[in-house]
Protein backbone atom coordinates (compact mmCIF):
# COMPACT_ATOMS: atom_id res chain seq x y z
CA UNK A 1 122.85 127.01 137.73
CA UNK A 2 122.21 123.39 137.66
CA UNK A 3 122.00 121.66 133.73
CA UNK A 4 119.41 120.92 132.54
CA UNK A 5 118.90 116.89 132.15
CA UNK A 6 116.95 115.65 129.29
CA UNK A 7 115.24 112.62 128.71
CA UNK A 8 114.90 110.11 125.31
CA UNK A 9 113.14 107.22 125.94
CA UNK A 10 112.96 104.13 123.99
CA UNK A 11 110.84 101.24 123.69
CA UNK A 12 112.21 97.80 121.67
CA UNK A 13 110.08 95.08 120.53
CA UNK A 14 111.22 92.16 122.97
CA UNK A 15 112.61 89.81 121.37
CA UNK A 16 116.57 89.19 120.37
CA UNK A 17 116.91 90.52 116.49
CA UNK A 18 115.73 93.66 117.59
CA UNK A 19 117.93 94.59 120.78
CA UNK A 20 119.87 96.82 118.42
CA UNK A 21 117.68 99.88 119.38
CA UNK A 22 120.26 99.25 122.85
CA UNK A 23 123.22 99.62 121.17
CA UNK A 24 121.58 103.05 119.57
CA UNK A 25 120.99 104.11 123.03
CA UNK A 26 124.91 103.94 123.76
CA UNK A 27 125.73 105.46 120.39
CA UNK A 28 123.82 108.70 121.28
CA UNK A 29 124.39 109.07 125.09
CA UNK A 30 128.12 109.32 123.73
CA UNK A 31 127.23 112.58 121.55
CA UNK A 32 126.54 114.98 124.70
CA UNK A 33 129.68 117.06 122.79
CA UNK A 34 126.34 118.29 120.32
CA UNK A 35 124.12 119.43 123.03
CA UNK A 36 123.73 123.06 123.98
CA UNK A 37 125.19 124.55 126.58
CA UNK A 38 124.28 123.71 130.35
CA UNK A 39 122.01 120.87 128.84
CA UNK A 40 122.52 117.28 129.10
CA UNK A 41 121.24 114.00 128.07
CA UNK A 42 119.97 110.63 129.98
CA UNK A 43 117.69 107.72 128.23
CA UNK A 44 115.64 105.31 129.78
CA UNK A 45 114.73 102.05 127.76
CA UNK A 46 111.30 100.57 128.59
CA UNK A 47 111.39 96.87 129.10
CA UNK A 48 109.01 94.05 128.02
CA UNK A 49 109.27 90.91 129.19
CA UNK A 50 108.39 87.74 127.41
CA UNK A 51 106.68 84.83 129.30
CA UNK A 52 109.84 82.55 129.25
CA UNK A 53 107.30 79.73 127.82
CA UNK A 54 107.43 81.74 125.00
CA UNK A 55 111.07 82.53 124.31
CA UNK A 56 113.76 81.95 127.18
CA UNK A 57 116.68 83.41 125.08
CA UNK A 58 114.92 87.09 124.65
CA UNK A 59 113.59 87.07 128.67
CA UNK A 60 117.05 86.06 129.98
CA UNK A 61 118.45 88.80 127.91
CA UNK A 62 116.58 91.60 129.22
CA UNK A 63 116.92 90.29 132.18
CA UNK A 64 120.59 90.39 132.01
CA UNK A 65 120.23 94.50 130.30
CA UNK A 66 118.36 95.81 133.79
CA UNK A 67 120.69 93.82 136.19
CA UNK A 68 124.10 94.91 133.99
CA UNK A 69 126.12 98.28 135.48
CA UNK A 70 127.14 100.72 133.30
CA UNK A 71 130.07 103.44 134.11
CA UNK A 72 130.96 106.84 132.04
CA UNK A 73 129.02 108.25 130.03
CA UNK A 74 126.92 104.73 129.61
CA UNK A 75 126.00 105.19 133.20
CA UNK A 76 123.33 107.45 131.24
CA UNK A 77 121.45 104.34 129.99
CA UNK A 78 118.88 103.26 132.16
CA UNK A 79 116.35 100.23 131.68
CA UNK A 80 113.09 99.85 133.43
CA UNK A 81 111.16 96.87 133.07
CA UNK A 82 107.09 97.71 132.52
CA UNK A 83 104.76 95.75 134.98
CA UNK A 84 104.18 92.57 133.70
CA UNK A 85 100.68 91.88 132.12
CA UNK A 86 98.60 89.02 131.87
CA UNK A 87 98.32 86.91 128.55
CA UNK A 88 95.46 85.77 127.70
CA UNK A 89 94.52 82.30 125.27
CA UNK A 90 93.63 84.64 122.25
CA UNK A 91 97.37 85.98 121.90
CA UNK A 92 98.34 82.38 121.57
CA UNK A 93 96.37 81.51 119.02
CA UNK A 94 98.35 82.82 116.02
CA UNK A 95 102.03 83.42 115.49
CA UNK A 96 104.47 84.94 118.00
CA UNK A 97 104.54 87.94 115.98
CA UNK A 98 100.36 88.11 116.89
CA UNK A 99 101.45 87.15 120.78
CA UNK A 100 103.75 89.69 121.01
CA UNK A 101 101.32 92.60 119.13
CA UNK A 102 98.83 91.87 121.92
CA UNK A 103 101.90 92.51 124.85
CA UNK A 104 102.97 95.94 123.45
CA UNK A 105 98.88 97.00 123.41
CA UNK A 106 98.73 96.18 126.74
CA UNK A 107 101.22 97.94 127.49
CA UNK A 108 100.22 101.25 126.53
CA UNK A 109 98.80 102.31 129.93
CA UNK A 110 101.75 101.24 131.95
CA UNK A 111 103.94 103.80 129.24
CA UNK A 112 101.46 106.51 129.18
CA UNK A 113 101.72 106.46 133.47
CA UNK A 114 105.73 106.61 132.50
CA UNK A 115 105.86 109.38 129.90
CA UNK A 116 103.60 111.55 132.70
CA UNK A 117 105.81 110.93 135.07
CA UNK A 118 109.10 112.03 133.20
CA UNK A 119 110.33 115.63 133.26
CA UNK A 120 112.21 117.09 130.17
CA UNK A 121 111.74 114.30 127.58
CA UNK A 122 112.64 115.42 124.33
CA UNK A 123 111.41 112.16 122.13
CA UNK A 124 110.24 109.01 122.11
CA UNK A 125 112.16 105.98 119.62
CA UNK A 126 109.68 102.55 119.52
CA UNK A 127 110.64 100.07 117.53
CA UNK A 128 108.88 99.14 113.87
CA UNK A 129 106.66 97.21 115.79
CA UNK A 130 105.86 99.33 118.29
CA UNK A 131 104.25 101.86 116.66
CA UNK A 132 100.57 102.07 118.66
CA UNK A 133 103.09 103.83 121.41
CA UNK A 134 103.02 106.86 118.41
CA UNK A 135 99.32 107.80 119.90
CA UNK A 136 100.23 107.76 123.51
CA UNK A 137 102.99 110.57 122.78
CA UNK A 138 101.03 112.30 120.91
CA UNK A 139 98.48 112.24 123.26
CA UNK A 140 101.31 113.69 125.73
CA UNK A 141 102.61 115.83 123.29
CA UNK A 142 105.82 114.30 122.96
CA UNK A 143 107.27 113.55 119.62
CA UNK A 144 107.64 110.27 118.47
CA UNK A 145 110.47 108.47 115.78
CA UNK A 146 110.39 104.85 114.51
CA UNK A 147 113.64 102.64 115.12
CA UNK A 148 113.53 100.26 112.27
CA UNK A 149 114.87 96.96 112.54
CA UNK A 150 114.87 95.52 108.81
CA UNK A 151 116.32 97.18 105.71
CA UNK A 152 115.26 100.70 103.56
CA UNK A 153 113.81 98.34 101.55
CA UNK A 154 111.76 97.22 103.03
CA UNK A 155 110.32 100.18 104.70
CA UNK A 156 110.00 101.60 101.03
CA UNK A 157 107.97 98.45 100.31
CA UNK A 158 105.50 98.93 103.04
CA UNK A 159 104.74 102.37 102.55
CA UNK A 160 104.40 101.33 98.74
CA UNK A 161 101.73 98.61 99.28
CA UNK A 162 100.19 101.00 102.00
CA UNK A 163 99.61 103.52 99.41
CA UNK A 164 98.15 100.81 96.73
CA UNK A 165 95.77 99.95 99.79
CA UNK A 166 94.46 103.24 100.69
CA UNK A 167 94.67 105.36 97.83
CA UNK A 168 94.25 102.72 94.93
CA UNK A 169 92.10 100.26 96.49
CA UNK A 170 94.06 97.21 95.33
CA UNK A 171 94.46 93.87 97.43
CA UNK A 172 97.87 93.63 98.32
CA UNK A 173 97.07 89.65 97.85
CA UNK A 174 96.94 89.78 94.29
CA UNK A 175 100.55 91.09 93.81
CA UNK A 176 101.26 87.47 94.06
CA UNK A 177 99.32 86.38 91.17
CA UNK A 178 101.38 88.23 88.73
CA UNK A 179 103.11 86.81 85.76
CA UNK A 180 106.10 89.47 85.38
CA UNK A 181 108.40 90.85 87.82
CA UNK A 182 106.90 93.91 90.51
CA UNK A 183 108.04 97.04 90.06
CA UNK A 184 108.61 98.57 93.79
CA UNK A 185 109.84 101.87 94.23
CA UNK A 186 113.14 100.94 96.98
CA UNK A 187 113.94 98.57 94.28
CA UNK A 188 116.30 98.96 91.15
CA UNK A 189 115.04 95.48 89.40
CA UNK A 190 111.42 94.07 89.17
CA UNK A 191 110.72 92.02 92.01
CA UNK A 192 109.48 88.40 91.70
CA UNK A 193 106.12 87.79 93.09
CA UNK A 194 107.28 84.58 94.98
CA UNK A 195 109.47 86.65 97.04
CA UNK A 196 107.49 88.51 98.61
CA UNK A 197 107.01 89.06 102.24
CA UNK A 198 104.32 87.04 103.87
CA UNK A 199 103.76 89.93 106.20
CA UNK A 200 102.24 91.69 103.14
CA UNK A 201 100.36 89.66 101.53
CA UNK A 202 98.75 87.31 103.88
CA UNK A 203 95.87 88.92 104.02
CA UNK A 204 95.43 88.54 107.65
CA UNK A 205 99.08 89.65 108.71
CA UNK A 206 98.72 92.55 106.23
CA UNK A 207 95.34 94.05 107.29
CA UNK A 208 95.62 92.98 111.60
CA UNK A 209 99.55 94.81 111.95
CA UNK A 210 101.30 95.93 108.97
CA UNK A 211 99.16 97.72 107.19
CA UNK A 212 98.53 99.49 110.36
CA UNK A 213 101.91 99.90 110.98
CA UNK A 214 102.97 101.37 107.90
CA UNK A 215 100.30 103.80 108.51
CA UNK A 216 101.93 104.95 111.58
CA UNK A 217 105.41 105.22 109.60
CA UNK A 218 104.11 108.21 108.42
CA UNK A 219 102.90 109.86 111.54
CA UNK A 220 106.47 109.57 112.59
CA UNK A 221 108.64 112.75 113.06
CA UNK A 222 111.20 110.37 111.14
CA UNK A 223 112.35 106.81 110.74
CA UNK A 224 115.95 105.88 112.21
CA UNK A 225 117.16 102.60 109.99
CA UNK A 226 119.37 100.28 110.61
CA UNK A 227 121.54 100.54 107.57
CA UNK A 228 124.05 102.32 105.62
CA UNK A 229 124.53 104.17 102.39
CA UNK A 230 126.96 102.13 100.47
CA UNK A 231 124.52 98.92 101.09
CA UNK A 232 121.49 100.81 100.40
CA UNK A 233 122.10 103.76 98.06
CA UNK A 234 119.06 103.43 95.28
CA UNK A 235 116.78 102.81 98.14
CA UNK A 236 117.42 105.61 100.61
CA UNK A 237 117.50 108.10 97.18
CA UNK A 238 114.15 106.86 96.42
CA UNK A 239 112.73 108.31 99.57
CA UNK A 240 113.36 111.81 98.42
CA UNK A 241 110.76 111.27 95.39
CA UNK A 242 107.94 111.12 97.70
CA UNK A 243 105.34 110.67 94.80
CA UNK A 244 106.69 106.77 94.35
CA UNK A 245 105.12 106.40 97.73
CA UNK A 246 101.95 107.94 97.04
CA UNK A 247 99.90 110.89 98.22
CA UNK A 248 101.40 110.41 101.98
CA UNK A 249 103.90 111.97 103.71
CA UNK A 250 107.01 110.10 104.09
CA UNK A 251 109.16 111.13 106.75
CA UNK A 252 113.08 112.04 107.21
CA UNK A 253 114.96 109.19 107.61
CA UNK A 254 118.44 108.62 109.73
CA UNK A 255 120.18 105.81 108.30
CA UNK A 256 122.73 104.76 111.25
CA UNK A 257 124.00 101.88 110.62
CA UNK A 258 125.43 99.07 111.27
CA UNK A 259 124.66 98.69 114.96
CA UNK A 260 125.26 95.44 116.23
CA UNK A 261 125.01 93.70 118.78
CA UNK A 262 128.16 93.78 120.57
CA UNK A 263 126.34 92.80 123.83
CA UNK A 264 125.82 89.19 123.95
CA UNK A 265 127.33 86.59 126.78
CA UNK A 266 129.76 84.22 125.89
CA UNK A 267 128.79 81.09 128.35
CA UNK A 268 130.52 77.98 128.86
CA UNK A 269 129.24 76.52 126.15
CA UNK A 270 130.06 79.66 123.87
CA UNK A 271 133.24 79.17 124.68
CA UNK A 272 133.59 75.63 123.87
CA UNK A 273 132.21 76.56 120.46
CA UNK A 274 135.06 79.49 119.91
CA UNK A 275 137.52 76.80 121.17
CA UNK A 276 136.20 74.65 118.56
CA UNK A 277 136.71 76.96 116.00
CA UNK A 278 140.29 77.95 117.57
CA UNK A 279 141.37 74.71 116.20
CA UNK A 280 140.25 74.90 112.42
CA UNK A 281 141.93 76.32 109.02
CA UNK A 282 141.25 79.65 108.41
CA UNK A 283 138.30 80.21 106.29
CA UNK A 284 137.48 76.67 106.32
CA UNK A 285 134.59 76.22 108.19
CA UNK A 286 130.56 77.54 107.07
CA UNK A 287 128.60 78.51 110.05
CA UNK A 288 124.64 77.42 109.32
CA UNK A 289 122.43 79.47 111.76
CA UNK A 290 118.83 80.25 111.30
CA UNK A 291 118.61 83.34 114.47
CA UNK A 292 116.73 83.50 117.36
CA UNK A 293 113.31 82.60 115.96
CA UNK A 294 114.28 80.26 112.87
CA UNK A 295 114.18 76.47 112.63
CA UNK A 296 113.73 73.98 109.92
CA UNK A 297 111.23 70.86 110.33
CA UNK A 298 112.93 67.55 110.67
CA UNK A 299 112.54 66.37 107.11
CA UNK A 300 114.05 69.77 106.26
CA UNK A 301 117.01 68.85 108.83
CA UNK A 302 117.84 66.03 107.45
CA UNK A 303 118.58 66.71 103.82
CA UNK A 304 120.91 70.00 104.88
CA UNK A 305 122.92 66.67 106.85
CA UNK A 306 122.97 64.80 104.04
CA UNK A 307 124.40 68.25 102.21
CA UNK A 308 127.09 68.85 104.71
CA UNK A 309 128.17 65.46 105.13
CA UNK A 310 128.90 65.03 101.09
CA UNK A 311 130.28 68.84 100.61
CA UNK A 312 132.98 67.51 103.22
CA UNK A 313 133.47 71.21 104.49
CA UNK A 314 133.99 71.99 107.63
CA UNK A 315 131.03 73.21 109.52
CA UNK A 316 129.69 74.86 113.01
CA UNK A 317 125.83 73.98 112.93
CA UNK A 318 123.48 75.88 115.15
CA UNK A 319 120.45 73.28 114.91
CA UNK A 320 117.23 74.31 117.25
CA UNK A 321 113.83 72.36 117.80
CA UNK A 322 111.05 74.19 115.45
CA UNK A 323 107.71 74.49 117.31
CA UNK A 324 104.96 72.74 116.73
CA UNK A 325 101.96 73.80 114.19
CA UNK A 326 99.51 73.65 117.35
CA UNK A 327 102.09 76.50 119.33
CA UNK A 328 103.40 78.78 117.03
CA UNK A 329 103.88 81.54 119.07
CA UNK A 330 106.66 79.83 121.20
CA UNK A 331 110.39 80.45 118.99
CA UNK A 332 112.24 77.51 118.91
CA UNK A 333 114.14 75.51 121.66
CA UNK A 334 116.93 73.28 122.53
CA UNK A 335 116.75 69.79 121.58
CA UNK A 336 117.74 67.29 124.53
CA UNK A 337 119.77 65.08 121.76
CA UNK A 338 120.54 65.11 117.91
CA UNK A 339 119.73 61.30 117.65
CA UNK A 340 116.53 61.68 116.44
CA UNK A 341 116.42 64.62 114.44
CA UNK A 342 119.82 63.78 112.42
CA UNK A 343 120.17 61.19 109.81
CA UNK A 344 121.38 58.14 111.29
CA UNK A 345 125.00 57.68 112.33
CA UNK A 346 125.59 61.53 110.67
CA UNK A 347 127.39 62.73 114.16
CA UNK A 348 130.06 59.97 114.03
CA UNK A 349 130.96 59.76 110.75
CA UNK A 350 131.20 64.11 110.71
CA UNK A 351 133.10 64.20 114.26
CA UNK A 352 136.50 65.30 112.79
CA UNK A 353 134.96 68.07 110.71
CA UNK A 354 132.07 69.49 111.86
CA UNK A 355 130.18 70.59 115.19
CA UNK A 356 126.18 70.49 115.96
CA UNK A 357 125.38 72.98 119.03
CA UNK A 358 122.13 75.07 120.32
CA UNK A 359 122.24 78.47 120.83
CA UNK A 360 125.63 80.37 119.18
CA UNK A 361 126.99 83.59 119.82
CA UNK A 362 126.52 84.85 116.04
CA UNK A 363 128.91 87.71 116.05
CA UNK A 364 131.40 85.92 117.53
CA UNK A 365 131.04 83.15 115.33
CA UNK A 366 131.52 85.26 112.38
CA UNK A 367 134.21 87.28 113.79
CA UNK A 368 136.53 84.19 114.20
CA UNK A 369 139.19 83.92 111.32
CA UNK A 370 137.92 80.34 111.07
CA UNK A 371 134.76 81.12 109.56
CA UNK A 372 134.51 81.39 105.80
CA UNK A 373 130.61 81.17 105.00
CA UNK A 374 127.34 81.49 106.56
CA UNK A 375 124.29 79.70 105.42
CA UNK A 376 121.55 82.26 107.15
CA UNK A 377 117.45 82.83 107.11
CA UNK A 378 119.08 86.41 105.73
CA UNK A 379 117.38 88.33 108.78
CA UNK A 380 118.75 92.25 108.82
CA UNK A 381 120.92 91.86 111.63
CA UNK A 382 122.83 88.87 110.37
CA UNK A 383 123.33 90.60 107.09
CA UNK A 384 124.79 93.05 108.31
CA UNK A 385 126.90 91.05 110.94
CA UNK A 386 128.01 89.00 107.78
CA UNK A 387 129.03 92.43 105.67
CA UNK A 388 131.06 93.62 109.37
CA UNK A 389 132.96 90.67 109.18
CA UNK A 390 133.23 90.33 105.19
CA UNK A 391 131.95 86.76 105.32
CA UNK A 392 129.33 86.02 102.28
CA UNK A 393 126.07 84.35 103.00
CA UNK A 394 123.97 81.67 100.98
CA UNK A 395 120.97 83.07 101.05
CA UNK A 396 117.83 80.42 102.62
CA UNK A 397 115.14 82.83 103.90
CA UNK A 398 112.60 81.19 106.61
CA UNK A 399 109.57 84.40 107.16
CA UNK A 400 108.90 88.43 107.94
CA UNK A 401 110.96 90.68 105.28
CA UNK A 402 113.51 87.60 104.35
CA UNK A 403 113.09 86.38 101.46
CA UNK A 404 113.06 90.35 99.84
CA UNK A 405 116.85 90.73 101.96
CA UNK A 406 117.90 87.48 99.67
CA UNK A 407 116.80 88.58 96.42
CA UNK A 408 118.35 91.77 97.29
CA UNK A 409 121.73 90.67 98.47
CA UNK A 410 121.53 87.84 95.46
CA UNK A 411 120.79 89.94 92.71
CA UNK A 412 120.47 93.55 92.87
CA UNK A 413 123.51 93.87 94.95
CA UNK A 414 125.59 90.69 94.55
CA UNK A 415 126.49 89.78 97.85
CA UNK A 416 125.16 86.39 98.71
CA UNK A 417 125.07 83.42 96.66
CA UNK A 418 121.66 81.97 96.44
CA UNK A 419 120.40 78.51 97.88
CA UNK A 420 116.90 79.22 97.74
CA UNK A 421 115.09 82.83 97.85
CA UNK A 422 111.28 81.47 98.22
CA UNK A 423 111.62 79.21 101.26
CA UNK A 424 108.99 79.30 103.80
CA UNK A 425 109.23 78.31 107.14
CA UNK A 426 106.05 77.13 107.79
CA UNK A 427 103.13 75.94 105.34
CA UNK A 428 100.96 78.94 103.73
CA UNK A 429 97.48 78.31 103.26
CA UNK A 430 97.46 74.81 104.11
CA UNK A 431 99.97 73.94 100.87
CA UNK A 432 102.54 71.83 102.02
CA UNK A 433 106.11 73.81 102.39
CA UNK A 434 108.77 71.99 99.26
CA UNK A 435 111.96 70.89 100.74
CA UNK A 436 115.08 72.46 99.49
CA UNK A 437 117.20 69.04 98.01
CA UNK A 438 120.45 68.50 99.34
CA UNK A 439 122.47 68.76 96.13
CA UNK A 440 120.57 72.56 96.07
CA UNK A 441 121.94 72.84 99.62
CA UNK A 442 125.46 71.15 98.63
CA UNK A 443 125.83 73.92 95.43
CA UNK A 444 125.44 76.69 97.75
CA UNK A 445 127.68 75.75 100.52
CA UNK A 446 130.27 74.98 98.16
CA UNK A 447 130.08 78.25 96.23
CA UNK A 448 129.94 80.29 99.48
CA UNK A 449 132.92 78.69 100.52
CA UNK A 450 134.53 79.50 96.90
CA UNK A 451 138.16 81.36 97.89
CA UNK A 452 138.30 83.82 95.02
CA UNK A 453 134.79 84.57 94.04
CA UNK A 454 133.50 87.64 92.77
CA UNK A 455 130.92 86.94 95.70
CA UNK A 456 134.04 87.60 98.29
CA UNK A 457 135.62 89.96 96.49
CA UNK A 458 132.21 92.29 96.72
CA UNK A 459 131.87 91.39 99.95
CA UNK A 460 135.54 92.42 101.55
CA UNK A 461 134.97 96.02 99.94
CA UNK A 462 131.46 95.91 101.60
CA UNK A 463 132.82 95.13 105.16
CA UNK A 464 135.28 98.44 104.42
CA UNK A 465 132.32 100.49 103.91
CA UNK A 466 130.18 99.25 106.85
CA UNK A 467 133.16 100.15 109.18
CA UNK A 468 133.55 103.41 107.52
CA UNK A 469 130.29 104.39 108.05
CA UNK A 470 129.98 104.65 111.56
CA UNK A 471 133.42 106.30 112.33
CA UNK A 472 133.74 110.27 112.94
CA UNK A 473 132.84 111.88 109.67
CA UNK A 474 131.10 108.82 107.82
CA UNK A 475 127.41 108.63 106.13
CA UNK A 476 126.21 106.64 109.27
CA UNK A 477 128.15 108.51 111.99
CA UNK A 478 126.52 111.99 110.59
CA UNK A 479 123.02 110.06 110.23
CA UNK A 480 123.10 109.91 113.98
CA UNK A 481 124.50 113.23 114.39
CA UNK A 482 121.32 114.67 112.26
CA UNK A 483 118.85 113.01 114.46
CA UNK A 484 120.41 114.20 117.69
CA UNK A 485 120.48 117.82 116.20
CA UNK A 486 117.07 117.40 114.94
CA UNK A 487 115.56 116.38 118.82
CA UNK A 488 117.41 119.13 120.27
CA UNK A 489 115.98 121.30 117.74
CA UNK A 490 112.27 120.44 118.24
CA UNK A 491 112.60 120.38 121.82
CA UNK A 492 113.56 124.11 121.90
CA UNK A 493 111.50 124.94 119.21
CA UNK A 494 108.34 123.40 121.76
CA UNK A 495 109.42 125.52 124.39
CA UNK A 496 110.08 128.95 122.83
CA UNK A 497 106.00 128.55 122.12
């Protein structure tokens, strides 16, 4: 008798910070060992493909996943790219967050034809922004799960401000105007107003996506998170007192991480960077990169120079072109030269210590033994990047969930040292964004950099626990082996009825 081959398919958002839900796919086609019997596993990711006007890094890259060859047991993994639909002028006229919304709905037909198609599948994972993809399994009556990108915490904040929406009427907006710190559920300490992420409390971000996506948390058969439970104890317990979120059911939730992404190409000029490095001190040098979507405006650019140059540390800079206010939904870009950006005369006189490049290869970066800080937008994956390779962060938050990761890491957890927690990338309601000073810059690279803080100390035994978490009998490793049980489970449970 021939086994039986089930299907999981998945569906990531398309763009670089969350590629992660690939790396789950090769964590569970490796855990056929806890399938039954004559039964065995295969998953197909569905691909969506940015126009490369909008983002050449994150089309390249998927490009790269459905043209790669897999052996073993990874052989399992199989990527199909969706047809292609066509944009039209509306998607451009917000953020790329709005752009890419509009793809994914568009989308939905060319899935539904998919999910028809496909024998045996056993669940469906979409990313935290993919959740309208929740109504075209259950139309097909095939169980859906969230894969979520960003920290417990901040799930546990969405479904909190859900529930003040629906069930107690309030405007999310108004959590702003407070005079005391917020008391959130996923958190241990009040929150500060200012900190709070755009995405839920722009009124127009909160009421178009999240608030809609939030909604569609709870429809979920469970939420898979990107996290572990030594980084995010008192958030993950708060989940099991499902009256701090309200009414609403809040579903299990797998935390399985960290997954990382241990996929990215090194290129020539990668490798000129890693040579770079190759020839500093150990822990001498701070890496400043903002991701795959972050950028400062040139006034911005300028006084983090000016920083640098007077801290005299070593640094690797990954410095990209911010769009324009007038195209916001393209992510940043290459610059063609420094000249003009960079105050004058600041590459010469920093040649012997420092290095200003494009694009980096993050994990790699902070891998290398030179490396001994990391000035970062604090977005989830470079958090926990940092925490992998024990290197502490100074915390400067650009948009989505990040300046609620900095306060986190700053204060309720200690693991960051804080350059600014309320910096916004672009202007909010017209007001004109403040400049963080140089000498505020300067403070926080040199304290990140500090060799015996109680930052780094914190830090090292962090790094321990991330890489005991995902080995064979660790919080994150039986996370993983819960939701694979839990599939199998429902799947036969469907068919006995």
């Amino acid at each position: 008798m021939e086994d039986e081959d089930l299907q999981l398919v998945l569906i990531p958002w398309p763009v670089m910070g969350h590629v992660q839900i690939v790396e789950f796919a090769n964590l569970i086609i490796h855990r056929q060992d806890l399938l039954p019997p004559g039964k065995t596993l295969s998953i197909t990711v569905l691909l969506m493909k940015l126009p490369d006007y909008i983002d050449t890094v994150a089309s390249s890259f998927t490009e790269s996943l459905s043209a790669a060859s897999f052996t073993g047991a990874a052989a399992r993994v199989n990527f199909l790219h969706l047809p292609p639909t066509t944009p039209s002028p509306e998607w451009s006229s917000r953020t790329r967050g709005y752009f890419i919304h509009n793809l994914v709905l568009s989308q939905k037909p060319n899935v539904a034809d998919f999910l028809r198609r496909t024998p045996n599948i056993v669940a469906l994972v979409v990313d935290m922004l993919c959740t309208s993809m929740i109504a075209v399994g259950d139309e097909l009556r095939v169980p859906s799960y969230i894969f979520f990108t960003s920290p417990a915490s901040f799930l546990g904040a969405m479904l909190h401000c859900q529930t003040l929406h629906d069930e107690k009427n309030e405007n999310i907006a108004d959590l702003t105007n407070s005079n005391t710190g917020l008391e959130l559920p996923p958190f241990s300490t009040p929150v500060p107003p200012k900190v709070l992420s755009l995405v839920l409390v722009d009124k127009q971000q909160w009421l178009d996506r999240f608030l809609h996506y939030a909604r569609d948390y709870r429809k979920a058969k469970g939420v898979i998170i990107n996290t572990f439970t030594d980084l995010e104890s008192y958030t993950l317990n708060s989940f099991s007192h499902s009256a701090s979120y309200g009414g609403g059911v809040v579903p299990p939730v797998y935390p399985v991480g960290p997954i990382l992404n241990h996929g990215q190409s090194v290129n020539q000029s990668s490798l000129e960077i890693l040579q770079w490095l190759d020839n500093q001190p150990s822990k001498s040098v701070v890496f400043v990169c903002f991701g795959s979507q972050g950028s400062l405006n040139e006034e911005q650019v300028k006084e983090l120079a000016t920083a640098l140059e007077r801290s005299q540390i070593r640094f690797l800079w990954s410095l990209r072109r911010q769009s324009s206010n007038s195209d916001r939904a393209r992510f940043p870009t290459e610059y063609a030269n420094y000249g003009g950006v960079l105050p004058e005369g600041f590459l010469e006189r920093t040649a012997g210590t420092g290095k200003v490049v494009g694009w980096a290869p993050q994990l790699e970066v902070l891998s290398h033994e030179a490396v001994g800080g990391f000035v970062s937008h604090c977005g989830w994956n470079s958090v926990l990047e940092s925490l992998w390779c024990g290197v502490p962060i100074a915390t400067w938050p650009l948009h989505s969930e990040q300046q609620m990761n900095a306060f986190q890491l700053v204060r309720e957890l200690g693991l960051a040292v804080e350059i600014t927690l309320s910096y916004y990338e672009r202007n909010i309601d017209g007001a004109v964004v403040t400049a963080v000073t140089a000498p505020e810059i300067e403070r926080g690279i040199r304290e990140v950099m500090e060799r015996e803080s109680e930052v780094r100390r914190r830090v090292e035994e962090m790094k321990e626990k991330s890489r005991k978490s995902v080995v064979e009998g660790g919080s994150s490793y039986l996370g993983l082996e819960r939701f694979v049980l839990e599939i199998i489970h429902q799947n036969e449970t469907k068919k006995a009825k």
